[in-house]
PDB file of N, CA and C in Angstrom:
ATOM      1  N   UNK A   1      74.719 -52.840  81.020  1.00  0.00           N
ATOM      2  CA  UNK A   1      73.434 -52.385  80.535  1.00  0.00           C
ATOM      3  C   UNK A   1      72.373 -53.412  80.913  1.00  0.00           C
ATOM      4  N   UNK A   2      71.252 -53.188  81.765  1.00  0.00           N
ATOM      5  CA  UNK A   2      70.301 -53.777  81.567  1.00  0.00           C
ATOM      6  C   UNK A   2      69.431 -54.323  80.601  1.00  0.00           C
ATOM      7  N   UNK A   3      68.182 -55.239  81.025  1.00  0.00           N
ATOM      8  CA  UNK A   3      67.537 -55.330  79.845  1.00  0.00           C
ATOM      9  C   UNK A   3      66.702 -54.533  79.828  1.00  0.00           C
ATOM     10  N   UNK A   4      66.146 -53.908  80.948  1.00  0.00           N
ATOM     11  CA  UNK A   4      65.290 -52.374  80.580  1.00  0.00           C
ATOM     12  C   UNK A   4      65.930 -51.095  79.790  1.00  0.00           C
ATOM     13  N   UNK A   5      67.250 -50.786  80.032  1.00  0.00           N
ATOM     14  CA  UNK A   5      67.681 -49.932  79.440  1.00  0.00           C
ATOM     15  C   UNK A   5      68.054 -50.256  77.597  1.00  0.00           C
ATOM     16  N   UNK A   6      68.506 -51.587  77.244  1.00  0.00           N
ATOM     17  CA  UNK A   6      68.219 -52.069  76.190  1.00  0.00           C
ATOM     18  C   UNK A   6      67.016 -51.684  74.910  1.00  0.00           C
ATOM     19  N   UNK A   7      66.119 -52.015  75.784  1.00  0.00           N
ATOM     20  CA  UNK A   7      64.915 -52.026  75.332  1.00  0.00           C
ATOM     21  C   UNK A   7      64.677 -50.472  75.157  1.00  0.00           C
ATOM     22  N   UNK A   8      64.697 -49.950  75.553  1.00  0.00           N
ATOM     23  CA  UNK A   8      64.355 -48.402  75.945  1.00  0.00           C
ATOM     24  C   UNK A   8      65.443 -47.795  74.630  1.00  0.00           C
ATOM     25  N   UNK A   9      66.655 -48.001  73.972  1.00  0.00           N
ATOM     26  CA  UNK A   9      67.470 -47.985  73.219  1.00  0.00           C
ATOM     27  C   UNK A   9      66.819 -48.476  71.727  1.00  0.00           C
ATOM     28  N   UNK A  10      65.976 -49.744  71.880  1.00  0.00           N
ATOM     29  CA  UNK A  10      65.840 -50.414  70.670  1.00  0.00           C
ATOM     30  C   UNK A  10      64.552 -49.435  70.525  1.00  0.00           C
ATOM     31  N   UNK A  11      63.572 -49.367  71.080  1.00  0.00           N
ATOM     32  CA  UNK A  11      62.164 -48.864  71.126  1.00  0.00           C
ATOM     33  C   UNK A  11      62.602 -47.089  70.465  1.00  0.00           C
ATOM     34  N   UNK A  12      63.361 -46.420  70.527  1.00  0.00           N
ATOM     35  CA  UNK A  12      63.858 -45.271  70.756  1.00  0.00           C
ATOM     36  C   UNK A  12      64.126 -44.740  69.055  1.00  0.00           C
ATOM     37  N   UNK A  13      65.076 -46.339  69.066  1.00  0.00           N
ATOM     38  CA  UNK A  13      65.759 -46.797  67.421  1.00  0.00           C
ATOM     39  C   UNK A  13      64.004 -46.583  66.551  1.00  0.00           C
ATOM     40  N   UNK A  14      63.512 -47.464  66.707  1.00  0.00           N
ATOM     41  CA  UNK A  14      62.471 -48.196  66.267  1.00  0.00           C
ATOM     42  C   UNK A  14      61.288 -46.870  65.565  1.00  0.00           C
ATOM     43  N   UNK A  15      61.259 -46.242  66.923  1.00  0.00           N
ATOM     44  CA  UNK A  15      59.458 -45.888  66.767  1.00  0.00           C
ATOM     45  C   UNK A  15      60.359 -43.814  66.481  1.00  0.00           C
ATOM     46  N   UNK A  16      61.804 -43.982  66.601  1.00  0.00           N
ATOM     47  CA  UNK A  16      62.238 -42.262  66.185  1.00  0.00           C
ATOM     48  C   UNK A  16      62.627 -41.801  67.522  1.00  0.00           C
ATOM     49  N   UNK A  17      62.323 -41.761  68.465  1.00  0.00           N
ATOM     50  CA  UNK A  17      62.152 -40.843  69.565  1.00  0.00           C
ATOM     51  C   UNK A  17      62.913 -40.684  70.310  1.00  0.00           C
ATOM     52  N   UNK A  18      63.389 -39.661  70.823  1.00  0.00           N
ATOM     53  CA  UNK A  18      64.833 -39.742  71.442  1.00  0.00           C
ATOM     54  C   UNK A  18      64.493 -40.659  72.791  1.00  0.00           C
ATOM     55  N   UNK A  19      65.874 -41.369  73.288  1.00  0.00           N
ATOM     56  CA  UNK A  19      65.939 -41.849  74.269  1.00  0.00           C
ATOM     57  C   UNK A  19      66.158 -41.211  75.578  1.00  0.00           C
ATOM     58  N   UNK A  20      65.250 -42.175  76.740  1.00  0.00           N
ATOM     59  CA  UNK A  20      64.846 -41.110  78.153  1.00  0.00           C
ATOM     60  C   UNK A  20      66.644 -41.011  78.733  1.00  0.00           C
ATOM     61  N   UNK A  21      66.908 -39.635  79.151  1.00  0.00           N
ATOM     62  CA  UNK A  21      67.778 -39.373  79.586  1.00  0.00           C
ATOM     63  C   UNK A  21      68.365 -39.603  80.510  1.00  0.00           C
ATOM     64  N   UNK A  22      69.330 -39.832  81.317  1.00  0.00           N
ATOM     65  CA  UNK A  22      69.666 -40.646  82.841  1.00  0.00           C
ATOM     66  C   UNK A  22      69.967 -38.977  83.299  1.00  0.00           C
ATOM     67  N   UNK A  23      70.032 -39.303  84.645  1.00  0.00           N
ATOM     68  CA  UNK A  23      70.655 -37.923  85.474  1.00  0.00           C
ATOM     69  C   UNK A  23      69.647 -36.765  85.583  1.00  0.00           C
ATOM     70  N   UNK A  24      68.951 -36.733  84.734  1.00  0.00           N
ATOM     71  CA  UNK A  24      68.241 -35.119  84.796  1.00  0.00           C
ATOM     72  C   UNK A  24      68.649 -34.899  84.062  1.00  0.00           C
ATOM     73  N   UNK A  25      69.196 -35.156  82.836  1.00  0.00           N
ATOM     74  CA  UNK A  25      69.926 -34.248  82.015  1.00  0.00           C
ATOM     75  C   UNK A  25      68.899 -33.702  80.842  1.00  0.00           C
ATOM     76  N   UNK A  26      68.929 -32.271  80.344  1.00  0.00           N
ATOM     77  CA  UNK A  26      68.405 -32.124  79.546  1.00  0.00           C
ATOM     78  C   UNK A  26      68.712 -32.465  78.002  1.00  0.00           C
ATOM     79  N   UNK A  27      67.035 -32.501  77.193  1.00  0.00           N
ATOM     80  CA  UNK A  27      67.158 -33.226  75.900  1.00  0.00           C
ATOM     81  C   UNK A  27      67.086 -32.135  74.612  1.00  0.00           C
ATOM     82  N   UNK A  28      66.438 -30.934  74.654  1.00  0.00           N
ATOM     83  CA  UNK A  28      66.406 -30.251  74.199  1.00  0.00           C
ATOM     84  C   UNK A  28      65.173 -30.211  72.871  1.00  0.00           C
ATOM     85  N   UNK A  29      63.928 -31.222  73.672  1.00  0.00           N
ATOM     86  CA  UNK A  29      63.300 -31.508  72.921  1.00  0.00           C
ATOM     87  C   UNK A  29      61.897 -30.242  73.019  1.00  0.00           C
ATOM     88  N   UNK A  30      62.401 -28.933  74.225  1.00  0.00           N
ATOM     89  CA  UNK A  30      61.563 -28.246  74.222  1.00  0.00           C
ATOM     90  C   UNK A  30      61.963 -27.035  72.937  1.00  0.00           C
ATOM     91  N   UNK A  31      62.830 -26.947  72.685  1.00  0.00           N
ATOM     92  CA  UNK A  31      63.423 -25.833  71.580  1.00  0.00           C
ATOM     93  C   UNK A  31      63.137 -27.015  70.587  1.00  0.00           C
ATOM     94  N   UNK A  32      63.189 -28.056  70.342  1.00  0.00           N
ATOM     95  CA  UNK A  32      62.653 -28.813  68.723  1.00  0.00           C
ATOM     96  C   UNK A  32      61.559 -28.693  68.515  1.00  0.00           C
ATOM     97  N   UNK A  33      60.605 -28.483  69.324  1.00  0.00           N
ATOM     98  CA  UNK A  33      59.095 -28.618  68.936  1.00  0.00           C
ATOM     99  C   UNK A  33      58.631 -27.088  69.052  1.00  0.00           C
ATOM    100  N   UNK A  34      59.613 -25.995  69.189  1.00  0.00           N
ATOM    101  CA  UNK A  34      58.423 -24.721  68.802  1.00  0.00           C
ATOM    102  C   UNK A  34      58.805 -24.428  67.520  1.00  0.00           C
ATOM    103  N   UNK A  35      57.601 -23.383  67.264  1.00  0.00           N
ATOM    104  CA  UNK A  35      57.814 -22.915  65.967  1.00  0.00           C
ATOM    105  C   UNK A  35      58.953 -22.592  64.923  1.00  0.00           C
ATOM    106  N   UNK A  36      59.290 -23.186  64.021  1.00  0.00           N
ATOM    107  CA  UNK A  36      60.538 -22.677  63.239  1.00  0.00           C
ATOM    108  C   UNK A  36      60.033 -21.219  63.008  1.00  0.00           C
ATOM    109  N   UNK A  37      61.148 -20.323  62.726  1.00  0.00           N
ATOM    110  CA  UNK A  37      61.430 -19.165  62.864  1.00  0.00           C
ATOM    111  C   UNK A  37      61.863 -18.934  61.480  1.00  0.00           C
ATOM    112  N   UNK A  38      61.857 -17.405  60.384  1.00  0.00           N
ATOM    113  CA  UNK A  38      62.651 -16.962  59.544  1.00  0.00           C
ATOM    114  C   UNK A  38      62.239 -17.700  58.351  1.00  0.00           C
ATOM    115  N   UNK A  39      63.579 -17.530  57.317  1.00  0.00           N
ATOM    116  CA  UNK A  39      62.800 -17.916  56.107  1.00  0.00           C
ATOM    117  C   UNK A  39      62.568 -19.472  56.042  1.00  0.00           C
ATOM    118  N   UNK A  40      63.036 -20.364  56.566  1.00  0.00           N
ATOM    119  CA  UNK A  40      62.223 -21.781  56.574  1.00  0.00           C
ATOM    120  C   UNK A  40      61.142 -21.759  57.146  1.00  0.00           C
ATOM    121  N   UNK A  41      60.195 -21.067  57.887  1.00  0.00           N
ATOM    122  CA  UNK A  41      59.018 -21.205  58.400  1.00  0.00           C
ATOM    123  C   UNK A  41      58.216 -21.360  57.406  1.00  0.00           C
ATOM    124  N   UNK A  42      58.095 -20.980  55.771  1.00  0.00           N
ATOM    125  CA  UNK A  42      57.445 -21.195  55.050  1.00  0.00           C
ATOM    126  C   UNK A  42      57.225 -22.209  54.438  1.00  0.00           C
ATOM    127  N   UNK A  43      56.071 -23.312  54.889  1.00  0.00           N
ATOM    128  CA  UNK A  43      56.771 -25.069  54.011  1.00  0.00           C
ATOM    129  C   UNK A  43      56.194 -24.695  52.965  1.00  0.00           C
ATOM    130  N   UNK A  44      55.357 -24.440  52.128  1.00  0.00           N
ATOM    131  CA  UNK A  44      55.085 -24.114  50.392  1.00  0.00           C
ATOM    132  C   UNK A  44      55.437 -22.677  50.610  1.00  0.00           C
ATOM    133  N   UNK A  45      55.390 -22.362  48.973  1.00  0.00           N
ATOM    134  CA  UNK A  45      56.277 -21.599  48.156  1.00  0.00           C
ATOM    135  C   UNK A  45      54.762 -20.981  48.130  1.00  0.00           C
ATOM    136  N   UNK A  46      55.245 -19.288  48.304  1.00  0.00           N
ATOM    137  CA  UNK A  46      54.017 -18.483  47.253  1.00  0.00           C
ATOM    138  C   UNK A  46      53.486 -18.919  46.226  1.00  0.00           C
ATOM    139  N   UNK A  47      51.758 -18.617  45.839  1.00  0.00           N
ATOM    140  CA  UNK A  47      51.748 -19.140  44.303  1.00  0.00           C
ATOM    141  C   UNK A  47      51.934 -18.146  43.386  1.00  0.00           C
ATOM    142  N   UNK A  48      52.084 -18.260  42.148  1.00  0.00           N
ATOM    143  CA  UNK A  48      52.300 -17.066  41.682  1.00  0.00           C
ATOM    144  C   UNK A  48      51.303 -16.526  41.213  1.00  0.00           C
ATOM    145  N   UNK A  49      49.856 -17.042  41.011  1.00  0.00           N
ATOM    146  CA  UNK A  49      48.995 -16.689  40.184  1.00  0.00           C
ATOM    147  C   UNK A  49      48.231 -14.968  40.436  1.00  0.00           C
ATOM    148  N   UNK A  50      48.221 -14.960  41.411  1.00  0.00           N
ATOM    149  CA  UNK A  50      47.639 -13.595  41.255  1.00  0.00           C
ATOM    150  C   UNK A  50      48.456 -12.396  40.962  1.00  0.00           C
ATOM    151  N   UNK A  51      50.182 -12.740  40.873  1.00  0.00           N
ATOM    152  CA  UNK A  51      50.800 -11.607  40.135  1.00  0.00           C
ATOM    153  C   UNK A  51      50.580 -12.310  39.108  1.00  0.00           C
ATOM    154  N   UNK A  52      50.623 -13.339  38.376  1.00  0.00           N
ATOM    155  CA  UNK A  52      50.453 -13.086  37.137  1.00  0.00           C
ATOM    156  C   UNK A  52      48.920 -12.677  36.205  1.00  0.00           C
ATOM    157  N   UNK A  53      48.035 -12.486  37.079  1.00  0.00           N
ATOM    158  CA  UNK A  53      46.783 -12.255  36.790  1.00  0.00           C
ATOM    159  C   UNK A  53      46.655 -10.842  36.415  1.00  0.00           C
ATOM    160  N   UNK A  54      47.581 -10.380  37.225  1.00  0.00           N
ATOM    161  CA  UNK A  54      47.474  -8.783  36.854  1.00  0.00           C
ATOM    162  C   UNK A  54      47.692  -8.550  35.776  1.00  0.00           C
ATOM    163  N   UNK A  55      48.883  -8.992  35.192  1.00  0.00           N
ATOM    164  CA  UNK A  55      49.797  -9.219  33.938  1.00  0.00           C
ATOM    165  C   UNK A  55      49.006  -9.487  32.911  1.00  0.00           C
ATOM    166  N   UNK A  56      48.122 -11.173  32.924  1.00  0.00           N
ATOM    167  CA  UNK A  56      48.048 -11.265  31.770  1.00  0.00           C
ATOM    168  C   UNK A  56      46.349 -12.089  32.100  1.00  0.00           C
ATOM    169  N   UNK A  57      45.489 -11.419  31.733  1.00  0.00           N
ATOM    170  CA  UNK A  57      44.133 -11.044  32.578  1.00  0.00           C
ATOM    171  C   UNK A  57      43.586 -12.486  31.686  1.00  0.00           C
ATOM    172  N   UNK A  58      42.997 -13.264  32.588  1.00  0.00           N
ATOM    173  CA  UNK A  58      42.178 -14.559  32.022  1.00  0.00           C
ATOM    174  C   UNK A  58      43.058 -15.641  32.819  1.00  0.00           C
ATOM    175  N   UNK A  59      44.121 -15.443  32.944  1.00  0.00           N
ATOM    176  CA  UNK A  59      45.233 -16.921  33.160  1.00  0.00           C
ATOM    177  C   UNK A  59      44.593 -17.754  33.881  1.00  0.00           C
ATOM    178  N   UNK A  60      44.512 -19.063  33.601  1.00  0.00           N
ATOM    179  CA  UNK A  60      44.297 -19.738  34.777  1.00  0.00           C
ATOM    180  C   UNK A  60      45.936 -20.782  35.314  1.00  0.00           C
ATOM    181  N   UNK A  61      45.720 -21.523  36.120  1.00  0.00           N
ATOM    182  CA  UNK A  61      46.782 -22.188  36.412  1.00  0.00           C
ATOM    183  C   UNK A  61      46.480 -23.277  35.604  1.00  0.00           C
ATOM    184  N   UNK A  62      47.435 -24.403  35.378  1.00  0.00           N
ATOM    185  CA  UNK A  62      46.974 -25.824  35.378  1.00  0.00           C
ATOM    186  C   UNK A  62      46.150 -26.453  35.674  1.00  0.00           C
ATOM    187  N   UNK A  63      46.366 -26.711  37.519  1.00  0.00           N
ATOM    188  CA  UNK A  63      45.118 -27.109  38.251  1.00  0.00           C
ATOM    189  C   UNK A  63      43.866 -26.501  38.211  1.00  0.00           C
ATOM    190  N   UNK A  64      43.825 -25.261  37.743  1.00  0.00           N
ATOM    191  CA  UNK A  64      42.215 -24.366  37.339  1.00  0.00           C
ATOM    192  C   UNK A  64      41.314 -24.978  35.942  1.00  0.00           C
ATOM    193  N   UNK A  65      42.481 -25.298  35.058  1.00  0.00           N
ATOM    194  CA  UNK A  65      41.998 -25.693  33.890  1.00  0.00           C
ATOM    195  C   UNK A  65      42.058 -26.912  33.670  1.00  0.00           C
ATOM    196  N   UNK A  66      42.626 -27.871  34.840  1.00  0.00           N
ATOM    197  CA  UNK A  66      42.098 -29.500  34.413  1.00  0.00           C
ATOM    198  C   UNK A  66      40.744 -29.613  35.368  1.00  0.00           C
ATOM    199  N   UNK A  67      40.777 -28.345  36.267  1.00  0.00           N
ATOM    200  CA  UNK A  67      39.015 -28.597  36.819  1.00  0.00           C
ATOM    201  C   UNK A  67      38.229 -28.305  36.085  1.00  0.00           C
ATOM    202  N   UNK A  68      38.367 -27.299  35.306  1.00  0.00           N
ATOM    203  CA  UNK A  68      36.832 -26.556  34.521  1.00  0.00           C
ATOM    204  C   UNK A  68      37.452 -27.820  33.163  1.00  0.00           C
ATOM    205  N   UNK A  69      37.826 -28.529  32.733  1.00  0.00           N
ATOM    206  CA  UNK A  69      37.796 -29.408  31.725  1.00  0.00           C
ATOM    207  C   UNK A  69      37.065 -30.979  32.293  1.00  0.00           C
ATOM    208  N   UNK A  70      37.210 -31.003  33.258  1.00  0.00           N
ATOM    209  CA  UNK A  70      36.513 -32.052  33.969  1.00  0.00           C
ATOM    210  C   UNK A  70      35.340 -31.545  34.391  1.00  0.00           C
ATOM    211  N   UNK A  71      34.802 -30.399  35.088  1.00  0.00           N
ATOM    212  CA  UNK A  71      33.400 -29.955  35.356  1.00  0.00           C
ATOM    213  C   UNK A  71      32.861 -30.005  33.789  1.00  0.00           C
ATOM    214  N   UNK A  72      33.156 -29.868  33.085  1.00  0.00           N
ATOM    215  CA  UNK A  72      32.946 -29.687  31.676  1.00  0.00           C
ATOM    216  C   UNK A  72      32.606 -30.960  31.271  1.00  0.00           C
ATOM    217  N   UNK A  73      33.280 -31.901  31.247  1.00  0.00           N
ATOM    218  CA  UNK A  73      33.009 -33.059  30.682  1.00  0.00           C
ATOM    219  C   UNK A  73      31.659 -33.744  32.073  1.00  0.00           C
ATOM    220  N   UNK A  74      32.204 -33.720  33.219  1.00  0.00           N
ATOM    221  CA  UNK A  74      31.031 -34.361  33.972  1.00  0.00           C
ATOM    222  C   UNK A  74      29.591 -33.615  33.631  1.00  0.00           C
ATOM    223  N   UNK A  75      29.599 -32.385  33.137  1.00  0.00           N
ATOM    224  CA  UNK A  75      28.000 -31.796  32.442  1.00  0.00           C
ATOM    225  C   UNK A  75      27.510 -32.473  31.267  1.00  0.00           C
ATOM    226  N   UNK A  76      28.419 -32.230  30.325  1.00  0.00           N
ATOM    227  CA  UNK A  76      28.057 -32.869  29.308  1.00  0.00           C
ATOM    228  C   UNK A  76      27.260 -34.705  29.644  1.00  0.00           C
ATOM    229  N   UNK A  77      28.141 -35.746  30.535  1.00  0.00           N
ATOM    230  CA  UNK A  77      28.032 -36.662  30.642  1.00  0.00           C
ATOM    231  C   UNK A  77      26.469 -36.448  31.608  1.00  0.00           C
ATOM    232  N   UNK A  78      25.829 -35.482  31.987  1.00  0.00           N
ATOM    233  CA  UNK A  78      24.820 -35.223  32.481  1.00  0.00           C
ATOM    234  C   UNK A  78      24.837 -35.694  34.323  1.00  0.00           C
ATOM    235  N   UNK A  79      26.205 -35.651  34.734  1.00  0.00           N
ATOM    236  CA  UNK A  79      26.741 -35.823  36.087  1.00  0.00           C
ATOM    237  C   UNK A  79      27.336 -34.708  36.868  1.00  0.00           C
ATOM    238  N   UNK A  80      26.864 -33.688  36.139  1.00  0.00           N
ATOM    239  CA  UNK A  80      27.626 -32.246  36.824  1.00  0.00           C
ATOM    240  C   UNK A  80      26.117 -32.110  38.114  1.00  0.00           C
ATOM    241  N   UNK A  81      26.834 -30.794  38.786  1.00  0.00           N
ATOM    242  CA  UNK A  81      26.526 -30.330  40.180  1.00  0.00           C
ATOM    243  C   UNK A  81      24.770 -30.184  39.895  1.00  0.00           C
ATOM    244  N   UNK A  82      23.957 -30.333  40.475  1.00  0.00           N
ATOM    245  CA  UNK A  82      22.364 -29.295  40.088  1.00  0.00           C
ATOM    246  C   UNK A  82      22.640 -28.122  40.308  1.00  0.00           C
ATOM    247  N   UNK A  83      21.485 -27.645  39.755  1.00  0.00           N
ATOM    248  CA  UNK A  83      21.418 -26.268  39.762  1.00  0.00           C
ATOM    249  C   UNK A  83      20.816 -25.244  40.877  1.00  0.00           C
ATOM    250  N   UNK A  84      21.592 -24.663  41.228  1.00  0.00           N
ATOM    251  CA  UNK A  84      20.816 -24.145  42.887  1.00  0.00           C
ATOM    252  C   UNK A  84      20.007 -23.600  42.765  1.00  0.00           C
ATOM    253  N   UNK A  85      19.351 -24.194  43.987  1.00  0.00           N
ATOM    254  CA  UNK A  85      17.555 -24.273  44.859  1.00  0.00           C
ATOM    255  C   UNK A  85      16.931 -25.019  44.045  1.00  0.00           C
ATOM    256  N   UNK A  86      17.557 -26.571  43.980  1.00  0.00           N
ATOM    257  CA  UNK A  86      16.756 -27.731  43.114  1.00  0.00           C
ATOM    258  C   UNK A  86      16.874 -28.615  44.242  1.00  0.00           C
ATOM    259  N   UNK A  87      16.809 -28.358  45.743  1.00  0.00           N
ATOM    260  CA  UNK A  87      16.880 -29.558  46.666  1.00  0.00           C
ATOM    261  C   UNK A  87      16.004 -29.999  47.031  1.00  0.00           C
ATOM    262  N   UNK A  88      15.591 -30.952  47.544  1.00  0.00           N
ATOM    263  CA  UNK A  88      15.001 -31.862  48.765  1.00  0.00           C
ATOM    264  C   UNK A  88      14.140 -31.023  48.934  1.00  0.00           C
ATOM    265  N   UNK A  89      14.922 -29.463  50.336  1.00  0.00           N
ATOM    266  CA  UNK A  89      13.980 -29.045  50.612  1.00  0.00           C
ATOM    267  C   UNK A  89      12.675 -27.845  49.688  1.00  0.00           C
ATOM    268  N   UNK A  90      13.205 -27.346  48.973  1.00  0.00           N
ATOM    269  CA  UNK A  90      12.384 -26.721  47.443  1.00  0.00           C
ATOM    270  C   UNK A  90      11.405 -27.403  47.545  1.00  0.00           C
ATOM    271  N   UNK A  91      11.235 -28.485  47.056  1.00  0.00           N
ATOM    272  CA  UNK A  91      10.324 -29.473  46.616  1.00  0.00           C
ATOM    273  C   UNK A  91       9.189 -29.668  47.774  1.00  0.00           C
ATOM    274  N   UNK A  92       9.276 -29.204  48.839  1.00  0.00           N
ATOM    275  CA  UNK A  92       8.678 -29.749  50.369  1.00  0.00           C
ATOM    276  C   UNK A  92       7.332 -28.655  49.848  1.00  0.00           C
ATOM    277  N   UNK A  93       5.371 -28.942  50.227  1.00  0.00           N
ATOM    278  CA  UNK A  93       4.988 -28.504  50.280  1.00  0.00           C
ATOM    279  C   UNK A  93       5.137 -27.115  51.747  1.00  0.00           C
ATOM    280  N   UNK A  94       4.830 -26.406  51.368  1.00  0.00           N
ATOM    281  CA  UNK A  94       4.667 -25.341  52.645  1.00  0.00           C
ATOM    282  C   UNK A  94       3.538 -25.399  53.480  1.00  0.00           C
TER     283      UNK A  94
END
């Protein structure tokens, strides 16, 4: 083994990547990189909220209701959003 081919082994180890092939031989790194196919193609999960909305009318999720409890508190604290068409440009004589 050389020290180029070495290296090419450790670098390979190192950084993930498969190592360059001798001969022509194929790596099969063109079928790894297309699209997964079937039921793993899905990386998250459906959410469920809009069947359960039908069901049981108001629901929010978790994440819905630690936002409107925080928009809530940043109003009160007088740090919530303005109120639209209170900008910059509004204010500009015509």
């Amino acid at each position: 083994m050389s020290g180029l081919s070495r290296a090419a082994i450790v670098a390979s180890k190192l950084f993930g990547t498969a190592p360059a092939l001798q001969n022509n031989l194929r790596s099969g790194n063109k079928v790894l990189r297309q699209q997964i196919l079937g039921q793993y193609a899905r990386y998250y999960e459906e959410p469920i909220s809009p069947y359960v909305r039908q069901v049981i009318p108001g629901y929010k999720s978790p994440l819905e209701e630690r936002r409107a409890e925080k928009t809530a508190l940043l109003k009160r604290r007088g740090k919530g959003a303005p109120p639209k068409g209170s900008g910059k440009r509004t204010k500009k004589k015509k």
